[in-house]
Protein backbone atom coordinates (compact mmCIF):
# COMPACT_ATOMS: atom_id res chain seq x y z
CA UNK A 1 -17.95 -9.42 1.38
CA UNK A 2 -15.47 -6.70 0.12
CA UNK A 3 -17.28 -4.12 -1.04
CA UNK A 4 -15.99 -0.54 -2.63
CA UNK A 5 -17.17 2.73 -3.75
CA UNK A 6 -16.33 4.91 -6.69
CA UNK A 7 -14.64 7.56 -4.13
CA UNK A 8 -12.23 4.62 -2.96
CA UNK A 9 -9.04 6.25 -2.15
CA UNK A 10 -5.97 4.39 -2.97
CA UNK A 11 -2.45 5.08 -1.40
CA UNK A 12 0.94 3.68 -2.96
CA UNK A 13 3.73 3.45 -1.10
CA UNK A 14 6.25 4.14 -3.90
CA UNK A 15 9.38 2.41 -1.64
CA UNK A 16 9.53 -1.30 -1.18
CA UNK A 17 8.10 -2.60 2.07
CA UNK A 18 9.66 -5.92 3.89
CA UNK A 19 6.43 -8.47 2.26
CA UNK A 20 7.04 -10.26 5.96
CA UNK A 21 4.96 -7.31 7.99
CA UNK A 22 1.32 -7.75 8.46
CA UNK A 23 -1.97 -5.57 9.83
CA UNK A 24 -0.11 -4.04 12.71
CA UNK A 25 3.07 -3.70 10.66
CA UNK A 26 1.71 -2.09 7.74
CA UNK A 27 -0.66 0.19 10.18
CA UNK A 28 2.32 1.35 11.81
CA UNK A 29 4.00 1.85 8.50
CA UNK A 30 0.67 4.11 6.95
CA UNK A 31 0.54 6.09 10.20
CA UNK A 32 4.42 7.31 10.00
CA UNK A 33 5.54 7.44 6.30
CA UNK A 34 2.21 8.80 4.96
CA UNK A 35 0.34 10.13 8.13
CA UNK A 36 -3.11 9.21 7.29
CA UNK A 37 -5.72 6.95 9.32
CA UNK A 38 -6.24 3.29 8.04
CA UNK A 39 -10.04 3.70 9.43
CA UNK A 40 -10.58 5.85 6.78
CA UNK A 41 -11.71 3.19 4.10
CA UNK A 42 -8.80 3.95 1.75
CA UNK A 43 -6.78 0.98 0.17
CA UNK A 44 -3.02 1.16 1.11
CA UNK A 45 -0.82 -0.71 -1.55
CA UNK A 46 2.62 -2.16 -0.80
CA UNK A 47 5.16 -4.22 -2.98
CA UNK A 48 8.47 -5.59 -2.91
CA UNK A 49 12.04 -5.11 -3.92
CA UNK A 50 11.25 -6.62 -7.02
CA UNK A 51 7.51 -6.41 -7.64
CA UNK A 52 6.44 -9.76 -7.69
CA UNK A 53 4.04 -9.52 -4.51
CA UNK A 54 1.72 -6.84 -3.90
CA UNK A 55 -0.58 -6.61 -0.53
CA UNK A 56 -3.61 -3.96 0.20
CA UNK A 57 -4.38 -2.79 3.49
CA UNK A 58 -8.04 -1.64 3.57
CA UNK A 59 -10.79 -1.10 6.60
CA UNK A 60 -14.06 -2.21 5.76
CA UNK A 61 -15.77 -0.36 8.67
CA UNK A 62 -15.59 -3.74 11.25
CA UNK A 63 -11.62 -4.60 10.62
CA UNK A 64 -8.62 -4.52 8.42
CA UNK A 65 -8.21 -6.29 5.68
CA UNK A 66 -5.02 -7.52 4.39
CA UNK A 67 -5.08 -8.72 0.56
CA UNK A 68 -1.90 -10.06 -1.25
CA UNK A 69 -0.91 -11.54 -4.39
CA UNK A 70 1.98 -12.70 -5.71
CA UNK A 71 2.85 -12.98 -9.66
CA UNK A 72 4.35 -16.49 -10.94
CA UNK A 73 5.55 -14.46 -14.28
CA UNK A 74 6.26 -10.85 -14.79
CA UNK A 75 6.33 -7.68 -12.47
CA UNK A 76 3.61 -5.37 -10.83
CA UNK A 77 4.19 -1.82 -13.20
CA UNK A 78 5.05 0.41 -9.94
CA UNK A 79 5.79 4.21 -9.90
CA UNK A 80 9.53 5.03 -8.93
CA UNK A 81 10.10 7.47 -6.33
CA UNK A 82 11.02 10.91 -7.77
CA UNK A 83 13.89 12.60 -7.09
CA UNK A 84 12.88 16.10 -4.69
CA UNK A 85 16.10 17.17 -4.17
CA UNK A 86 16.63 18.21 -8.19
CA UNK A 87 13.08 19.89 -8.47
CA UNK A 88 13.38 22.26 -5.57
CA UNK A 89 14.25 25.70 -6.73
């Protein structure tokens, strides 16, 4: 049973991931890009190139969790990456 609390944390990784990695893959990819534990109960949210499949990463407090779904019609609405180098002053 997947259970989760109002404090749920949820993590998008704004850059398309390769849909072919997995629990140790996406761990791996959590730990460098974003730096933060998956064993801390947040969901970690990946997509494709062109946001038709999604997948979650999430600890449940006895193992990892991978989720995915994939859209027959239509596209996930994703945030884009922002551009840092034309906000720094």
């Amino acid at each position: 049973m997947l259970t989760l609390s109002g404090s749920l944390r949820v993590f998008l990784a704004l850059e398309p991931c390769d849909m072919r990695k997995s629990f140790d893959s996406l761990h791996a990819l959590v730990a460098a890009q974003l730096g933060e534990d998956t064993l801390g109960g947040a969901v970690f949210a990946f997509t494709n190139r062109t946001r038709t499949l999604i997948k979650l990463l999430h600890w449940d407090g006895t193992g990892l969790w991978v989720h995915a779904k994939r859209l027959e019609k239509g596209t996930f609405c994703w945030p884009k990456p922002s551009d840092e180098k034309g906000k720094r002053a």
